[in-house]
C-alpha atoms as a PDB file:
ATOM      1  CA  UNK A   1     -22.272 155.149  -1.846  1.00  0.00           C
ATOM      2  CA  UNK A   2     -21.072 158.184  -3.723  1.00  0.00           C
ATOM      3  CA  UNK A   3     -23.616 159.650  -6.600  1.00  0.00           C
ATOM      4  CA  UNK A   4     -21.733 158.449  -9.292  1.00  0.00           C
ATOM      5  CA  UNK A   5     -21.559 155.267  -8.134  1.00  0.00           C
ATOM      6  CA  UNK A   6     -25.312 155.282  -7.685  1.00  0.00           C
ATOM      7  CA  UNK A   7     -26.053 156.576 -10.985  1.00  0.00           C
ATOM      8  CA  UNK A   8     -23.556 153.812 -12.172  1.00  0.00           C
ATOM      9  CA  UNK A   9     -25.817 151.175 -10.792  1.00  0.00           C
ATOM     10  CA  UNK A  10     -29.022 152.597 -11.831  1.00  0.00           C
ATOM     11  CA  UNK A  11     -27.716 152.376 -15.407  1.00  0.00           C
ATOM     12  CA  UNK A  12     -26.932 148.534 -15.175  1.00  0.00           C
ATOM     13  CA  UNK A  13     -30.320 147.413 -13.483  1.00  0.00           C
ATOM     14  CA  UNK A  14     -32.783 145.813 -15.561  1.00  0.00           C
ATOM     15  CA  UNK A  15     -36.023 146.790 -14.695  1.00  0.00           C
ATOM     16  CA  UNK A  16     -37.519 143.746 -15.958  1.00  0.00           C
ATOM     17  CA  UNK A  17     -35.261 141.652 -13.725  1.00  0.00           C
ATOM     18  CA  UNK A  18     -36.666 143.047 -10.518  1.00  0.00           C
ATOM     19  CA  UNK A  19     -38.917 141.049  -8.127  1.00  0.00           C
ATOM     20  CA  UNK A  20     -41.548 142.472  -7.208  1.00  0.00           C
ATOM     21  CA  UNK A  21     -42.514 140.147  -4.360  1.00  0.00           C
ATOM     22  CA  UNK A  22     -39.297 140.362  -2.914  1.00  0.00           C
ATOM     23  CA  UNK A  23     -38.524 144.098  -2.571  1.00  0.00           C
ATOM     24  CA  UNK A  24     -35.475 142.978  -0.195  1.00  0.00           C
ATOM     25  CA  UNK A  25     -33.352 141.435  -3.085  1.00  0.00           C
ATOM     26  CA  UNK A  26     -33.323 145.046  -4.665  1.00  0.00           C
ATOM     27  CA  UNK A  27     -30.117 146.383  -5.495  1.00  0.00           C
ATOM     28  CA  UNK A  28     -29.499 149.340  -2.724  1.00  0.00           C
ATOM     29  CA  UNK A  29     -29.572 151.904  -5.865  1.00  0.00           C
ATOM     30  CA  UNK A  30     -33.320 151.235  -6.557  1.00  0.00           C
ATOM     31  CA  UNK A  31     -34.038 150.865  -2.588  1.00  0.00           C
ATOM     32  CA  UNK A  32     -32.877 154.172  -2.482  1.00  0.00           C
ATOM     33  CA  UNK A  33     -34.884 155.111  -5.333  1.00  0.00           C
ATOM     34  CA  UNK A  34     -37.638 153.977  -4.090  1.00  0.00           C
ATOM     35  CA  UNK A  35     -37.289 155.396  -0.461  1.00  0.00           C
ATOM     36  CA  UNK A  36     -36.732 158.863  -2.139  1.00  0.00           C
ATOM     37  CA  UNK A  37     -40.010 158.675  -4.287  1.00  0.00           C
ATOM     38  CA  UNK A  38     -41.960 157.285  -1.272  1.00  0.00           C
ATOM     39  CA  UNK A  39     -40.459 160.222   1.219  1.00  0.00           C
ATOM     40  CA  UNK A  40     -41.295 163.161  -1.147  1.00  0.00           C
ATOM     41  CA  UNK A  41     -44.684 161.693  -2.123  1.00  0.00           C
ATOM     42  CA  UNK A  42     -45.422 161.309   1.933  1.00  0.00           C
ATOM     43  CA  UNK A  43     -44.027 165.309   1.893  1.00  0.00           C
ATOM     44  CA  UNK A  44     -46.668 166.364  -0.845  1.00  0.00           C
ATOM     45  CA  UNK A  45     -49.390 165.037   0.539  1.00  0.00           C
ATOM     46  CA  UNK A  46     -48.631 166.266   3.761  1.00  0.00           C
ATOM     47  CA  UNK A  47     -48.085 169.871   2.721  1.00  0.00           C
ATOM     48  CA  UNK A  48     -51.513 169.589   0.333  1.00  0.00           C
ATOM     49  CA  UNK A  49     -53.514 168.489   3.550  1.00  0.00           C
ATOM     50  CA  UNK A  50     -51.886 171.448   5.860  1.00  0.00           C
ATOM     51  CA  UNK A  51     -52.200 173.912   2.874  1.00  0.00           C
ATOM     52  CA  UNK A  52     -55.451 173.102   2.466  1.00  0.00           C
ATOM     53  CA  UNK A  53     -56.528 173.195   6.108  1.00  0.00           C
ATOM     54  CA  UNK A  54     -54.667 176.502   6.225  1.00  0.00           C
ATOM     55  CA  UNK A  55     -56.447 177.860   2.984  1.00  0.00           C
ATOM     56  CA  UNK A  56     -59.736 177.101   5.401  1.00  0.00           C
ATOM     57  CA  UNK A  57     -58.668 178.733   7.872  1.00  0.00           C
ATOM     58  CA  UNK A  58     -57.954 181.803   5.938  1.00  0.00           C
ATOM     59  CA  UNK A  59     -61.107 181.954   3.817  1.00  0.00           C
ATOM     60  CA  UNK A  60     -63.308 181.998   7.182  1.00  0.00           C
ATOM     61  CA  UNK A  61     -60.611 184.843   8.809  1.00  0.00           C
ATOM     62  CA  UNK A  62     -61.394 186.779   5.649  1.00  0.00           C
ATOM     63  CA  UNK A  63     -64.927 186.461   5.961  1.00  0.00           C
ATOM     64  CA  UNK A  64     -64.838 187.218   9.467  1.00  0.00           C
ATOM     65  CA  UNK A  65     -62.831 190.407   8.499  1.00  0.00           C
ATOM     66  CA  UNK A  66     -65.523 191.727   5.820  1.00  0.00           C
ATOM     67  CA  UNK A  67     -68.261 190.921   8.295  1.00  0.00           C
ATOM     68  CA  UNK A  68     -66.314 193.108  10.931  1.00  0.00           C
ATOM     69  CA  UNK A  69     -65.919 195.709   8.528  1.00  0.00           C
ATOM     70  CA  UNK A  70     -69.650 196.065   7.998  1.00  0.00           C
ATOM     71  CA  UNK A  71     -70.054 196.656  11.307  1.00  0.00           C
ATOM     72  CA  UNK A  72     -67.619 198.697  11.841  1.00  0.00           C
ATOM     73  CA  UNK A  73     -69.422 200.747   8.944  1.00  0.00           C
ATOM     74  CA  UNK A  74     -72.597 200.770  10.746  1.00  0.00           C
ATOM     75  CA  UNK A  75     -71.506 201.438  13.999  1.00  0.00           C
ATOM     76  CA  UNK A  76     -69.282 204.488  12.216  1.00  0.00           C
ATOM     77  CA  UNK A  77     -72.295 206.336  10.712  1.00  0.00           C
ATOM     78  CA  UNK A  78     -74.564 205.600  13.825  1.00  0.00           C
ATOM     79  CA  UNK A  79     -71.541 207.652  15.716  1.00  0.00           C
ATOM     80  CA  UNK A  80     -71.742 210.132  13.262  1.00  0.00           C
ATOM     81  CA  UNK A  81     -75.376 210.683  13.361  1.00  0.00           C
ATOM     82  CA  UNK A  82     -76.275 210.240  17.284  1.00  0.00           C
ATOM     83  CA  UNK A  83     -76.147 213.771  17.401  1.00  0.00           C
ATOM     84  CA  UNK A  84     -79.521 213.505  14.772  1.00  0.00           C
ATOM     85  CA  UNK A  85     -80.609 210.772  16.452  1.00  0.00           C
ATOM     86  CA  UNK A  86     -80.829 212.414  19.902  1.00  0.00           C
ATOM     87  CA  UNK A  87     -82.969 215.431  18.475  1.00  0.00           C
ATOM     88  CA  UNK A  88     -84.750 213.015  16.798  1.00  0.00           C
ATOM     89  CA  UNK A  89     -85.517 210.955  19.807  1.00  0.00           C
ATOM     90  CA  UNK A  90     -86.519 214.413  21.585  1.00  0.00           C
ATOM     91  CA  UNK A  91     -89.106 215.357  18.862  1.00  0.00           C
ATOM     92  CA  UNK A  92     -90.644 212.126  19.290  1.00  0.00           C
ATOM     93  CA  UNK A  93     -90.500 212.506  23.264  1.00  0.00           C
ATOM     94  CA  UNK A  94     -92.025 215.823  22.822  1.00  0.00           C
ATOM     95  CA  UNK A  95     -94.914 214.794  20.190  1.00  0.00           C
ATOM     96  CA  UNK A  96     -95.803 211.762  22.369  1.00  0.00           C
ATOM     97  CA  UNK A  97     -96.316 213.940  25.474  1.00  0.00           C
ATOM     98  CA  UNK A  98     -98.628 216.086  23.097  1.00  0.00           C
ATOM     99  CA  UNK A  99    -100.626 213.414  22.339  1.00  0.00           C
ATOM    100  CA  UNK A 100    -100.771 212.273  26.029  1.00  0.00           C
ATOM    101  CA  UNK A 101    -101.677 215.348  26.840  1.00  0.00           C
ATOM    102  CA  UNK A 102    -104.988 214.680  24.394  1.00  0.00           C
ATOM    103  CA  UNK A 103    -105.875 211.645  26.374  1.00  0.00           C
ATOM    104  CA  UNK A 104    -108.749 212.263  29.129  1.00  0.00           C
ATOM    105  CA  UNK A 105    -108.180 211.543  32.219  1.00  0.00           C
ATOM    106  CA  UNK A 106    -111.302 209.933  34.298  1.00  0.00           C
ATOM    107  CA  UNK A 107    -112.163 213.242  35.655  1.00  0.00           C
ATOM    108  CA  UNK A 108    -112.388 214.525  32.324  1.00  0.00           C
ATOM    109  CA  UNK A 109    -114.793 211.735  30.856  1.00  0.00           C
ATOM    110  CA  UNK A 110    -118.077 213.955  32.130  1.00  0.00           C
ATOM    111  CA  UNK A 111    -116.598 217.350  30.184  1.00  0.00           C
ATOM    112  CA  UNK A 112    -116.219 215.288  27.057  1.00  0.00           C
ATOM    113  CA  UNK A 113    -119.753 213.797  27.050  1.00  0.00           C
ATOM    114  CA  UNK A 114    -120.755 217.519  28.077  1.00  0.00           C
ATOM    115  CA  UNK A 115    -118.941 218.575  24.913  1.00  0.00           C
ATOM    116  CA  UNK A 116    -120.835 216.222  22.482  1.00  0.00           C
ATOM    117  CA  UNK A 117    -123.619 216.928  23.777  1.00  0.00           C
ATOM    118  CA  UNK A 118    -123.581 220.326  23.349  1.00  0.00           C
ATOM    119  CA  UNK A 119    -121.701 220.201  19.671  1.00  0.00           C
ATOM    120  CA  UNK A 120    -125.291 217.891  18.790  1.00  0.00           C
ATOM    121  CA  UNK A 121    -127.281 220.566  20.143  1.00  0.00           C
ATOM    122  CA  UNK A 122    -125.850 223.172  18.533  1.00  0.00           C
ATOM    123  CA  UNK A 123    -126.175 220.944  15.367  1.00  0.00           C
ATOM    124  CA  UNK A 124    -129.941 221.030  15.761  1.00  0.00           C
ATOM    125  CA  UNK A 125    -129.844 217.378  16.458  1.00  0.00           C
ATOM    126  CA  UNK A 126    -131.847 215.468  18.867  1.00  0.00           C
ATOM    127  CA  UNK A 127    -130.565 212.937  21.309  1.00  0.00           C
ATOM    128  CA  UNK A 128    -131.900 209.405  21.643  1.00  0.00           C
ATOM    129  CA  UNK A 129    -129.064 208.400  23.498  1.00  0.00           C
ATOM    130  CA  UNK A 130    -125.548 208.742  24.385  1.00  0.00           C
ATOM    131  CA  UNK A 131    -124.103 206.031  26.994  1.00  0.00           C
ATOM    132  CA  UNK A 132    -120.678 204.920  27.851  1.00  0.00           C
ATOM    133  CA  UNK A 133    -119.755 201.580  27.204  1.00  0.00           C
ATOM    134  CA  UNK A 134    -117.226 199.344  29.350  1.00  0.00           C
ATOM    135  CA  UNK A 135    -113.623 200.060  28.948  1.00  0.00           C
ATOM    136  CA  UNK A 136    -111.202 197.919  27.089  1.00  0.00           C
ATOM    137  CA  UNK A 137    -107.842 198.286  27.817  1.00  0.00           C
ATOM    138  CA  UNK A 138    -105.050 197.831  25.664  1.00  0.00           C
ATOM    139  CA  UNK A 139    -101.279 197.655  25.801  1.00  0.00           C
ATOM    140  CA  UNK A 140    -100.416 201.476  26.591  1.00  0.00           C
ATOM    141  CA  UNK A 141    -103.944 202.911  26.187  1.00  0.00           C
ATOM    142  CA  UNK A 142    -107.659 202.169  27.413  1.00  0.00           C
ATOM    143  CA  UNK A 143    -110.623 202.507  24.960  1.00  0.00           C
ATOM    144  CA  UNK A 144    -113.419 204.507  26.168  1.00  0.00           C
ATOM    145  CA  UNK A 145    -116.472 203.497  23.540  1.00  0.00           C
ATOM    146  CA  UNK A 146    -119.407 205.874  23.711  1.00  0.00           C
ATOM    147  CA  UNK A 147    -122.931 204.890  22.099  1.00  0.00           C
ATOM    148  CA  UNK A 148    -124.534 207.569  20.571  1.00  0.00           C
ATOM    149  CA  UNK A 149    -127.920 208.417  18.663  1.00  0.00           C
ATOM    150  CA  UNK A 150    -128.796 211.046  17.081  1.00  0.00           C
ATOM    151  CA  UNK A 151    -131.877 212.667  15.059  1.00  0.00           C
ATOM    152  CA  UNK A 152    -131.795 215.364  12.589  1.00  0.00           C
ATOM    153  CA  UNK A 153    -131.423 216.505   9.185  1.00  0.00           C
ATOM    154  CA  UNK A 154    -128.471 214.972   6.811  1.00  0.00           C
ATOM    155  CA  UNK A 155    -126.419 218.359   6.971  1.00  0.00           C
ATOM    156  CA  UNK A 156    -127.213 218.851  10.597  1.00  0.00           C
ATOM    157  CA  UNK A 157    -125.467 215.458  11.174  1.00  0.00           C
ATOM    158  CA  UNK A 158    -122.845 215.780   9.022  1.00  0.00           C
ATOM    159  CA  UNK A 159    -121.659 219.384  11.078  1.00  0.00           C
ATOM    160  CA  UNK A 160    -122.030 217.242  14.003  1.00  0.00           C
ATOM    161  CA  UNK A 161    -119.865 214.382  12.739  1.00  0.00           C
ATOM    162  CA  UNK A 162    -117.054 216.716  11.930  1.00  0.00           C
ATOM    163  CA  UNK A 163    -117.848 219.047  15.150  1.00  0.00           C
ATOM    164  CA  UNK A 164    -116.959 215.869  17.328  1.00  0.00           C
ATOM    165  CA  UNK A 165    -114.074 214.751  15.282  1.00  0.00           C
ATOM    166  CA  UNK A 166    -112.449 218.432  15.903  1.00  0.00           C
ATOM    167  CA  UNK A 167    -113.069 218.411  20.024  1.00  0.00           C
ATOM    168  CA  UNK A 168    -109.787 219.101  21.645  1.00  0.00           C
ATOM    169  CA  UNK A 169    -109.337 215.658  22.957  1.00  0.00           C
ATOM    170  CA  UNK A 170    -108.934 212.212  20.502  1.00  0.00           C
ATOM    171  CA  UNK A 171    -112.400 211.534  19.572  1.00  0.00           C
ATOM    172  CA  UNK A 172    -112.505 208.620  16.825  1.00  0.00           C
ATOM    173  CA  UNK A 173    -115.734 207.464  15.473  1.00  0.00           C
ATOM    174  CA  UNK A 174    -116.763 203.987  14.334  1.00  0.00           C
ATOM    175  CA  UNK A 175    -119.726 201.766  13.238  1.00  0.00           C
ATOM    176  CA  UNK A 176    -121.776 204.455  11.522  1.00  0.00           C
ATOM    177  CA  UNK A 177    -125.669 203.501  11.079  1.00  0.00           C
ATOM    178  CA  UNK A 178    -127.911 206.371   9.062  1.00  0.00           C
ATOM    179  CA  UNK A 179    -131.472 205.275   8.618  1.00  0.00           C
ATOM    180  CA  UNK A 180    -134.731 207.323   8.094  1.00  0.00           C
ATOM    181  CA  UNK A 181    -136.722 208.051  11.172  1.00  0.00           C
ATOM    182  CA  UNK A 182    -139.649 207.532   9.054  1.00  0.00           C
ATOM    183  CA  UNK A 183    -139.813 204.241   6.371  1.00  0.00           C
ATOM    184  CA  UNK A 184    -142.059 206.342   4.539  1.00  0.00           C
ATOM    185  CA  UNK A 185    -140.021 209.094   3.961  1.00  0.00           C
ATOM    186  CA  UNK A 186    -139.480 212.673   5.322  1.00  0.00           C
ATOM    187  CA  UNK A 187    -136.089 214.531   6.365  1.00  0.00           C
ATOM    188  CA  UNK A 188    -135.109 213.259   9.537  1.00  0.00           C
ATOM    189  CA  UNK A 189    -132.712 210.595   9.661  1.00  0.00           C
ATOM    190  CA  UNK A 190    -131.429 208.644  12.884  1.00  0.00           C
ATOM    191  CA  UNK A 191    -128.130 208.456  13.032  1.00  0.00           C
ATOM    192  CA  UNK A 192    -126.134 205.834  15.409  1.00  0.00           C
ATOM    193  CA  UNK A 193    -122.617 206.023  15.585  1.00  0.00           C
ATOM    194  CA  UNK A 194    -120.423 204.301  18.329  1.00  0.00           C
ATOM    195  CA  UNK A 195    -117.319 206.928  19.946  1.00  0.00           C
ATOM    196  CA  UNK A 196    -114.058 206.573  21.288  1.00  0.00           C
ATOM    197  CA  UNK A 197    -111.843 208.677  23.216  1.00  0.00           C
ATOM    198  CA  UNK A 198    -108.629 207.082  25.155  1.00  0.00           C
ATOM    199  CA  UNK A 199    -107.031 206.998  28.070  1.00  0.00           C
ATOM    200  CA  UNK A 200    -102.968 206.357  29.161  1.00  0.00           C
ATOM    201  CA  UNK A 201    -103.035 202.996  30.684  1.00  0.00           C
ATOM    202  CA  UNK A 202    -100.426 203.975  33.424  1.00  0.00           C
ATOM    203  CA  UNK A 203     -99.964 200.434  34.353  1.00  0.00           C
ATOM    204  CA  UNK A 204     -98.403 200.040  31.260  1.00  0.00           C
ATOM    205  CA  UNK A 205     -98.637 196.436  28.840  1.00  0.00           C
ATOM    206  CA  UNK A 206     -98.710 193.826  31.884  1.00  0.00           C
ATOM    207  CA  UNK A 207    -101.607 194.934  34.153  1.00  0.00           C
END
């Protein structure tokens, strides 16, 4: 059937006359009408769907792409600054060993009791007691807590205080207790103060 002679046809069918329970009876012009509308409607859908699948696909490559980028950004100015980083790092290295180097070791326990003993003394101070306590070790460190009393005047104490906090090794004092000698008054006051120096735990955070 040439085009002409289809168009002819379409122009002579009556829509009206068409049965629409009997699609078979249509004249070939509408069949092939029909077919036509049917095929490109089948094509639309079918290119929505794949567009649509391929618009997905896109969106989640682009979003892969900024994420990548980011990194890429990161990872950029962490290359540019390793140099910094690595003196940085040394620093740190360095000021750790310093304060290692602060920690007593148990030979040195004795020479730091001797040394608060003899900054109290030179504070005027009398000593009730000074005693070591039981260790308690944490992660990278062990706590060694000293109890210590004390007698003397309120400025006498207070040198002592700040002689001990400047010792050479960490010295870090806790649970201060100041109370009169005598409840009826008079210048001596008792002071009792609990100490701690540290140690490196060289068997590090699983003992």
């Amino acid at each position: 059937m040439s085009p002409s002679e289809w168009f002819e046809g379409l122009r002579k069918i009556d829509i009206n006359d068409l049965d629409t329970s009997n699609t078979g009876s249509w004249p070939p012009a509408i069949k092939i009408l029909v077919a036509g509308l049917l095929m490109f409607l089948v094509l639309a859908l079918g290119y929505s769907f794949s567009t649509r699948e391929l618009e997905s696909q896109l969106d989640l490559k682009r979003e892969e792409e900024s994420t990548l980028k980011e990194q890429f950004a990161i990872k950029a100015r962490a290359a540019a600054n390793l140099e910094l980083y690595t003196q940085q790092l040394k620093e740190m290295e360095n000021s750790f060993g310093v304060l290692l180097r602060q920690l007593p070791s148990d030979t040195e326990v004795p020479g730091l009791l001797e040394d608060i003993t003899r900054t109290g003394l030179g504070s005027g101070l009398e000593f009730e007691e000074i005693r070591l306590l039981p260790e308690v070790a944490q992660p990278f460190y062990i706590e060694l807590p000293i109890q210590i009393t004390v007698v003397g005047a309120y400025h006498d104490l207070a040198m002592f205080v700040s002689g001990v906090a400047g010792l050479p090794r960490i010295v870090t004092l806790h649970d201060f207790d100041l109370a009169p000698v005598n409840p009826e008054g008079g210048p001596k006051l008792r002071l009792s103060i609990l100490a701690k120096t540290y140690r490196y735990n060289d068997k590090g955070p699983y003992q």
